[in-house]
N, C-alpha and C. Protein backbone atom coordinates (compact mmCIF):
# COMPACT_ATOMS: atom_id res chain seq x y z
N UNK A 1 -6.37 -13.24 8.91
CA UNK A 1 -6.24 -11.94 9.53
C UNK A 1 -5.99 -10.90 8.44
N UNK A 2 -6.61 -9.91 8.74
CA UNK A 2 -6.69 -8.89 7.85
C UNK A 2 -4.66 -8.00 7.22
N UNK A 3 -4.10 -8.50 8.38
CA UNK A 3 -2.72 -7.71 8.50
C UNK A 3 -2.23 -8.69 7.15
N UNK A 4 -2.38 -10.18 7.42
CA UNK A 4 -1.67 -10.67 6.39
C UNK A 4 -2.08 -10.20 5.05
N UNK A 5 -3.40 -10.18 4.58
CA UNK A 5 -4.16 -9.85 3.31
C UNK A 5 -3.08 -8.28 3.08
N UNK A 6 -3.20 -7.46 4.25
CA UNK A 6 -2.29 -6.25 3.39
C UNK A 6 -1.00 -6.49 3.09
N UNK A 7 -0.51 -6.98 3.90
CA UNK A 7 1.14 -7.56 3.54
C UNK A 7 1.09 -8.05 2.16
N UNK A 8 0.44 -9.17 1.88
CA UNK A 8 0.43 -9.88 0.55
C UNK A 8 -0.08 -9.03 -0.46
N UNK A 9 -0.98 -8.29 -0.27
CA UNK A 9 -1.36 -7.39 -1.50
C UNK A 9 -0.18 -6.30 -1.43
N UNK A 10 0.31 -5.17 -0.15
CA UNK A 10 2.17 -4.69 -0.54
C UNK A 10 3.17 -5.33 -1.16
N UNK A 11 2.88 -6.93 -1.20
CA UNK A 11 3.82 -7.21 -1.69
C UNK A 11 3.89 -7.68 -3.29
N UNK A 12 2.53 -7.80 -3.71
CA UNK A 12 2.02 -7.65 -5.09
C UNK A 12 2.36 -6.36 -5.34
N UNK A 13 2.32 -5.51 -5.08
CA UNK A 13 1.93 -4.26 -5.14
C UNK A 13 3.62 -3.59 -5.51
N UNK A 14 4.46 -4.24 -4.89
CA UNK A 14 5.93 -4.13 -4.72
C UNK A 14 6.77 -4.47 -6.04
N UNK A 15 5.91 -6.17 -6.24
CA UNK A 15 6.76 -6.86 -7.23
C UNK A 15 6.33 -6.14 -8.74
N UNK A 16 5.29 -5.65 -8.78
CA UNK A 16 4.87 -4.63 -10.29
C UNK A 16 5.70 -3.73 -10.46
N UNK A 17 6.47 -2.90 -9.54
CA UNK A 17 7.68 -2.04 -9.58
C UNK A 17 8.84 -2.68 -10.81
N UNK A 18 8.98 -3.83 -10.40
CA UNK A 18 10.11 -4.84 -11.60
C UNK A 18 9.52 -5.91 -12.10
N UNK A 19 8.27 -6.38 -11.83
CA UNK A 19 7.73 -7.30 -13.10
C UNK A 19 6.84 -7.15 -13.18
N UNK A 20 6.26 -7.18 -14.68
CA UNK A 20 4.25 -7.41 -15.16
C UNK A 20 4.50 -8.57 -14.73
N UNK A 21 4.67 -9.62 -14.44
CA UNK A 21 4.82 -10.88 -14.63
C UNK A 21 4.70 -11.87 -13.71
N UNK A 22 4.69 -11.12 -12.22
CA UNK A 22 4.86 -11.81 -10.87
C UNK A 22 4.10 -13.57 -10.61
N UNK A 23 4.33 -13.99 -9.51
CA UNK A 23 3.87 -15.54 -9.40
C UNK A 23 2.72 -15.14 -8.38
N UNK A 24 1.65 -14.53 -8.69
CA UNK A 24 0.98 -13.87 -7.42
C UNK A 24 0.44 -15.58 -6.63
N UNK A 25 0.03 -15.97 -7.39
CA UNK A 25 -0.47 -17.54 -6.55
C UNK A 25 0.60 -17.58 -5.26
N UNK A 26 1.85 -17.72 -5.85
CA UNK A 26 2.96 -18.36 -4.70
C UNK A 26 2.82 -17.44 -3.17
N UNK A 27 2.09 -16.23 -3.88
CA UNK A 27 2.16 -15.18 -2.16
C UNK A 27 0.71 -15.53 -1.66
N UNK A 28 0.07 -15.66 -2.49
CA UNK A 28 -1.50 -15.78 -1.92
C UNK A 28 -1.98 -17.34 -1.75
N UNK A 29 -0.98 -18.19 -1.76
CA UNK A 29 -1.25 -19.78 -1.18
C UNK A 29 -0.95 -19.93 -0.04
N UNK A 30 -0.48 -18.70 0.81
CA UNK A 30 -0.35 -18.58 1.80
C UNK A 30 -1.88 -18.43 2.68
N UNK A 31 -2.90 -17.84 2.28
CA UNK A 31 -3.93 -16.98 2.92
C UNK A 31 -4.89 -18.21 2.55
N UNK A 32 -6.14 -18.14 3.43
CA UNK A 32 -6.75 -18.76 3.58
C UNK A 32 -8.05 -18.10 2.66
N UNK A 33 -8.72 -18.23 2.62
CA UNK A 33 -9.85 -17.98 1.43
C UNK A 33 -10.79 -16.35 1.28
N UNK A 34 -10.88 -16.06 3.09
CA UNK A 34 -11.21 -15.09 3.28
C UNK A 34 -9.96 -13.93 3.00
N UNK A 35 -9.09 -13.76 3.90
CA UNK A 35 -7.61 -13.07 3.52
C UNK A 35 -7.11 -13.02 1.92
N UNK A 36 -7.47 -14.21 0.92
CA UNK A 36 -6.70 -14.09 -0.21
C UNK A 36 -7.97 -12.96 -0.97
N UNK A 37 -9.12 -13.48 -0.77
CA UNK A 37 -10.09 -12.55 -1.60
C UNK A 37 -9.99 -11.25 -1.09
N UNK A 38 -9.74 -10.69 0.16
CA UNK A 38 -9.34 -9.59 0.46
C UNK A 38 -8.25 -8.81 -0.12
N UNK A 39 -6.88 -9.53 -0.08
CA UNK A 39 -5.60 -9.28 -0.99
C UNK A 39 -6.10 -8.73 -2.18
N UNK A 40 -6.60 -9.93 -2.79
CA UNK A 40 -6.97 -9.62 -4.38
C UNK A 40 -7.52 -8.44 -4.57
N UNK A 41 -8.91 -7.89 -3.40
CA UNK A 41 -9.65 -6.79 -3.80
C UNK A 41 -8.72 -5.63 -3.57
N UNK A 42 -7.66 -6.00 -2.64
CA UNK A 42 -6.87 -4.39 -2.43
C UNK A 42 -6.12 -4.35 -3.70
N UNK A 43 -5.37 -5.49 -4.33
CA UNK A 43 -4.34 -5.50 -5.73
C UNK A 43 -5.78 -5.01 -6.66
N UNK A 44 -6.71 -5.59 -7.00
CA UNK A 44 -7.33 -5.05 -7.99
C UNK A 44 -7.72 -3.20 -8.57
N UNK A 45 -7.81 -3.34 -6.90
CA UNK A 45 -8.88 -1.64 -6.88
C UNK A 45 -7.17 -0.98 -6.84
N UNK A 46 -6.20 -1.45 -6.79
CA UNK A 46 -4.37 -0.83 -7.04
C UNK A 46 -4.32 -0.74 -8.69
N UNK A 47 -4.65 -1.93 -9.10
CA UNK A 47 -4.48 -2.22 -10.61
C UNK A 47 -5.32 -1.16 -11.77
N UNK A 48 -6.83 -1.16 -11.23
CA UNK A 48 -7.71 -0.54 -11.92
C UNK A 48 -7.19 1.22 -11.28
N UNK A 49 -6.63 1.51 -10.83
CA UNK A 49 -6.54 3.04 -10.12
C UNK A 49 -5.08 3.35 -10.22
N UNK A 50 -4.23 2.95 -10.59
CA UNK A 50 -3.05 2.67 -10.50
C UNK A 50 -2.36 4.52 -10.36
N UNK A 51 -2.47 5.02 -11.64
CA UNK A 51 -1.89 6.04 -11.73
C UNK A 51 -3.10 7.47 -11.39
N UNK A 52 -3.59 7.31 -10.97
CA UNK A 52 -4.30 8.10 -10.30
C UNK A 52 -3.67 8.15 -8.59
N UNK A 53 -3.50 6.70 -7.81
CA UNK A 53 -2.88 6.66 -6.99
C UNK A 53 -1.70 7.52 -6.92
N UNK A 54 -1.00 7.04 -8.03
CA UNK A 54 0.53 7.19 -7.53
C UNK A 54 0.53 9.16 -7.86
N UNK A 55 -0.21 9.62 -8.64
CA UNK A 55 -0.73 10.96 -8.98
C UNK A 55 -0.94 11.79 -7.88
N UNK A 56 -1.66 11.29 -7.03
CA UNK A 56 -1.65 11.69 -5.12
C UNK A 56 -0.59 11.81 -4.74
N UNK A 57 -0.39 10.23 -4.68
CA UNK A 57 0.86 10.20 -3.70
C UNK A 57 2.14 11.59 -3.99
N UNK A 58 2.40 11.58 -5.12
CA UNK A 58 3.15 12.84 -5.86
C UNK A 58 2.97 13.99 -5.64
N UNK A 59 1.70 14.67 -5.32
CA UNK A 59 1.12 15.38 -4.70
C UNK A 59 1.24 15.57 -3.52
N UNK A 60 1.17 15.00 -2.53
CA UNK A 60 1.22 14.82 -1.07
C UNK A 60 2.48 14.82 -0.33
N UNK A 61 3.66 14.63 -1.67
CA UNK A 61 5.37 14.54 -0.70
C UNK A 61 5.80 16.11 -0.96
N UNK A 62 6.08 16.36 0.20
CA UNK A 62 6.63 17.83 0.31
C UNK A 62 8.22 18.04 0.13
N UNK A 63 8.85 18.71 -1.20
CA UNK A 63 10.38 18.87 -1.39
C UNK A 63 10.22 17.22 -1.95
N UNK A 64 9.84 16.81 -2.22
CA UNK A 64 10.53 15.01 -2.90
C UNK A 64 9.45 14.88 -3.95
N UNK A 65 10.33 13.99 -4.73
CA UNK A 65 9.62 13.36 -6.41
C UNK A 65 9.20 11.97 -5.78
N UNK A 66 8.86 11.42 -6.88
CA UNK A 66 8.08 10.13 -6.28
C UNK A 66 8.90 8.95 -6.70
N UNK A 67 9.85 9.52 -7.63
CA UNK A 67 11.00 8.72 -7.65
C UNK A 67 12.51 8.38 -6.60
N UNK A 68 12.17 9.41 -6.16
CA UNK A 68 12.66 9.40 -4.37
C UNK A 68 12.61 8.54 -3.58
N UNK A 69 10.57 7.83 -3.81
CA UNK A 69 10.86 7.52 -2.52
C UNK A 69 11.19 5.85 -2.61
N UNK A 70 11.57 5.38 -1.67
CA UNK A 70 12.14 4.14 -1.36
C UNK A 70 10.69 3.19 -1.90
N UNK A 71 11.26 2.22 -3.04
CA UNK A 71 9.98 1.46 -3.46
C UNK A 71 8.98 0.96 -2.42
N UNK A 72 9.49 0.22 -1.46
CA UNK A 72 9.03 -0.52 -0.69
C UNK A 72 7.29 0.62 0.20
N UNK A 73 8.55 1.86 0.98
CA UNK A 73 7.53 2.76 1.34
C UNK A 73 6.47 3.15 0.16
N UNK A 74 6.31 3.36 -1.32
CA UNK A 74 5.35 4.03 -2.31
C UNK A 74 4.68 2.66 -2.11
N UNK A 75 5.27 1.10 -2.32
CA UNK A 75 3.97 0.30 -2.56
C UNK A 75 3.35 0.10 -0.99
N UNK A 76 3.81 0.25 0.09
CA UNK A 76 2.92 0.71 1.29
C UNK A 76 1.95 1.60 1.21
N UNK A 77 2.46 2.65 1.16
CA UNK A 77 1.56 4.07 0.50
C UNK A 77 0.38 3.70 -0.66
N UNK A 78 0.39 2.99 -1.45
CA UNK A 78 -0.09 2.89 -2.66
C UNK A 78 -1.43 2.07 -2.13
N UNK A 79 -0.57 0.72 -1.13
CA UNK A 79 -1.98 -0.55 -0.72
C UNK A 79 -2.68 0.93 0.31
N UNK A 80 -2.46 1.70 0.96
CA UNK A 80 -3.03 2.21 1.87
C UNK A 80 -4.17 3.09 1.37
N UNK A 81 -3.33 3.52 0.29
CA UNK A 81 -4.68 5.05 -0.48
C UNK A 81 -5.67 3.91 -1.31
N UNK A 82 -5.13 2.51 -1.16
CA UNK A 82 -6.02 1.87 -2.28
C UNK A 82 -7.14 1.61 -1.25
N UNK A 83 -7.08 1.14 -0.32
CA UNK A 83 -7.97 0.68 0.85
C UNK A 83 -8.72 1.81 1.35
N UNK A 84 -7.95 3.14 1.67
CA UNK A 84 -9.27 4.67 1.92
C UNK A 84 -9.92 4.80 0.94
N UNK A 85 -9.09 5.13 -0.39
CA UNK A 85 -10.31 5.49 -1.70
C UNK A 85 -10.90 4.94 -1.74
N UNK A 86 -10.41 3.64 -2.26
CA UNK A 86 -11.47 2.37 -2.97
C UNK A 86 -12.14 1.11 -2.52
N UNK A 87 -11.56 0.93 -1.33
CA UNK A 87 -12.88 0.16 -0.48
C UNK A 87 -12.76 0.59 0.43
N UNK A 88 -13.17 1.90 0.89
CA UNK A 88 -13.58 2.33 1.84
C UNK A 88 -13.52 2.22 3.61
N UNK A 89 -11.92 1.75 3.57
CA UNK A 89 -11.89 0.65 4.69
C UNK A 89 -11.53 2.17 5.57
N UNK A 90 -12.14 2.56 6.72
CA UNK A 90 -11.22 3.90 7.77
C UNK A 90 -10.17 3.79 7.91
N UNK A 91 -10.09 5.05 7.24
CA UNK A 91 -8.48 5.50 7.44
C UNK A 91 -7.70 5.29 8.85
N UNK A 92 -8.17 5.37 9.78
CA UNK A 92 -7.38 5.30 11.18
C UNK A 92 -6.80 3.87 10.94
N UNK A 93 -7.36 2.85 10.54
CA UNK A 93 -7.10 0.98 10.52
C UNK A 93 -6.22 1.66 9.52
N UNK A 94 -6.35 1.93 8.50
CA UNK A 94 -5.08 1.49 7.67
C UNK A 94 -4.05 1.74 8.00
N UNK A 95 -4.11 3.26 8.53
CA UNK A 95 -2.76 3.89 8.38
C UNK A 95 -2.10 3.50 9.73
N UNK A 96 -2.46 2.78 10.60
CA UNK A 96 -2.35 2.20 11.92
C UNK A 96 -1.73 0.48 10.99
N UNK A 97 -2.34 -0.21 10.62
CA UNK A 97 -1.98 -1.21 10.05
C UNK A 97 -0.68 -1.00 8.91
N UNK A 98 -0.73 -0.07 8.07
CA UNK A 98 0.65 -0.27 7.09
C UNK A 98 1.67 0.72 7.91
N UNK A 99 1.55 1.33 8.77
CA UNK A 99 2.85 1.71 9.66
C UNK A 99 3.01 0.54 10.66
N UNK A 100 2.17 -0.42 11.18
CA UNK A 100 3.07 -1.96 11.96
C UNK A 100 3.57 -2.38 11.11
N UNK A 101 3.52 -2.55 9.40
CA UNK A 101 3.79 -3.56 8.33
C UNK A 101 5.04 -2.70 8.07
N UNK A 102 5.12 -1.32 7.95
CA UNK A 102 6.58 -0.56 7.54
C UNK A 102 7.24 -0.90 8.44
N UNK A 103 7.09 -0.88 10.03
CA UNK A 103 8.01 -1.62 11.08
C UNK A 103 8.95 -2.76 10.51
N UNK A 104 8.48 -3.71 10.57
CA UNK A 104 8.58 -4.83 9.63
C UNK A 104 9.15 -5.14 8.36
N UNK A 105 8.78 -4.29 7.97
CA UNK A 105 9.26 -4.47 5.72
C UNK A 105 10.44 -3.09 5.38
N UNK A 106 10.70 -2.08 6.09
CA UNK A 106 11.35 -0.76 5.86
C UNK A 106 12.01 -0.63 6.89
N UNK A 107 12.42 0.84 6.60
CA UNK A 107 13.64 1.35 7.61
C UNK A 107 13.01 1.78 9.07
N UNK A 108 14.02 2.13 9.79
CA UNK A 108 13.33 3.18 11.00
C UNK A 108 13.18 4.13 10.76
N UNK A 109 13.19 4.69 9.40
CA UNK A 109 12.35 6.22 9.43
C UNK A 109 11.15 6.49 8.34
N UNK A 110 11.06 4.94 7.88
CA UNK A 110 9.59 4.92 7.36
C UNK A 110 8.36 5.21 7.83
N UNK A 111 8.00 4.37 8.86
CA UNK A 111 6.53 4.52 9.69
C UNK A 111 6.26 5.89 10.02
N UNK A 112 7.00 7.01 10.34
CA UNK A 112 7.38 8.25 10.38
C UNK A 112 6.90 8.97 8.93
N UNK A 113 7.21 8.85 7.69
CA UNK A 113 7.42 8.94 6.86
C UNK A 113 5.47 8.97 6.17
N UNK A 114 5.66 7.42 6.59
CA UNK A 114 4.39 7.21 5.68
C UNK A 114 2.79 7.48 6.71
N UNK A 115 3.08 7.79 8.18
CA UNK A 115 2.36 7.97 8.55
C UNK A 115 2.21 9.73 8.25
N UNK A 116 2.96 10.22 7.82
CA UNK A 116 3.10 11.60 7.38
C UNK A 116 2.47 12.27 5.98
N UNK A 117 2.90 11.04 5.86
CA UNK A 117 1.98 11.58 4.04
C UNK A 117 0.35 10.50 4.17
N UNK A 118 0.52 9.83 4.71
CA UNK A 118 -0.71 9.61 4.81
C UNK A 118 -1.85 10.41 6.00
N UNK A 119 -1.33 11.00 6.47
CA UNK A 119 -2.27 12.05 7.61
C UNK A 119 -2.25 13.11 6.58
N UNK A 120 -1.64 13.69 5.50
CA UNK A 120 -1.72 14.54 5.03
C UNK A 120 -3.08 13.92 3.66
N UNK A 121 -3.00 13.30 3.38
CA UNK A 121 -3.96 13.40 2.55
C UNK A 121 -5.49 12.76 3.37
N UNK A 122 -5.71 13.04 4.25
CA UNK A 122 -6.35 13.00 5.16
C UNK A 122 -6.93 14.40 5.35
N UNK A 123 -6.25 15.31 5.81
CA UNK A 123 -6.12 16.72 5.17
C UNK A 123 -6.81 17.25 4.09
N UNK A 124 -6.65 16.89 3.08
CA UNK A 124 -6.84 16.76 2.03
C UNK A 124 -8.47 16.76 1.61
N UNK A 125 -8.84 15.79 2.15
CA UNK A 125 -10.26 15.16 1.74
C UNK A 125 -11.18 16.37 3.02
C-alpha cells in the first residue's frame, strides 16, 4: 500500500535530521517489493533535491523559521513536496495522505499545520 511506502520514506526522511548513517534496510524489510521501490523513489528524488526542498518549505511558513518547526512535521512536509515536485504524484493524494500519517506520527495541531503550508504552496504554482 502506497500509505506504508510514505511512512517509510518520512521516516528515512526523519532519521537524516540526526544521522548520515541510518539502517534504511531495517525500515524497508518491512515493504514488499512494489512499496519499497516506491519508498526509495520518494527518499531519492528527497536526497537529490534536498535543499531546494527545504528552501520552499522556508518560504511558505508565515512568522516561523524552519528551525521552528517540529522535525517530525518538516520531514512530513519534505516527503510531500518530494512527491508533487518530483514524481508528480497529485497533490490532493498527498496532502490527504501525509495529514492521515501526521494523525499518527505528530501532535494535534500538526495535520492543521501541514495541511496549511502545503495548500499554500499549491498557491504558489
Amino acid at each position: 500500500m502506497r500509505r506504508d511506502s510514505r511512512i517509510q520514506a518520512f521516516k528515512m526522511i526523519f532519521e537524516r535530521f540526526f544521522t548520515e548513517d541510518p539502517d534504511d534496510e531495517e525500515l524497508l524489510a518491512e515493504l514488499n517489493e512494489k512499496d519499497k521501490d516506491f519508498a526509495q523513489q520518494i527518499f531519492s528524488a528527497y536526497s537529490k533535491n534536498k535543499k531546494e526542498i527545504e528552501e520552499k518549505i522556508e518560504k511558505l511558513l508565515v512568522d516561523y523559521s524552519l528551525d521552528r518547526v517540529h522535525r517530525i512535521d518538516l520531514a512530513l512536509l519534505c516527503e510531500a513536496l518530494t512527491e508533487i515536485n518530483y514524481l508528480k504524484v497529485p497533490a490532493p493524494v498527498v496532502i490527504n495522505e501525509v495529514v492521515e500519517i501526521a494523525k499518527i506520527y505528530s501532535t494535534n495541531d500538526s495535520p492543521r499545520f501541514i495541511n496549511g503550508v502545503l495548500s499554500s504552496s499549491l498557491k504558489e504554482n
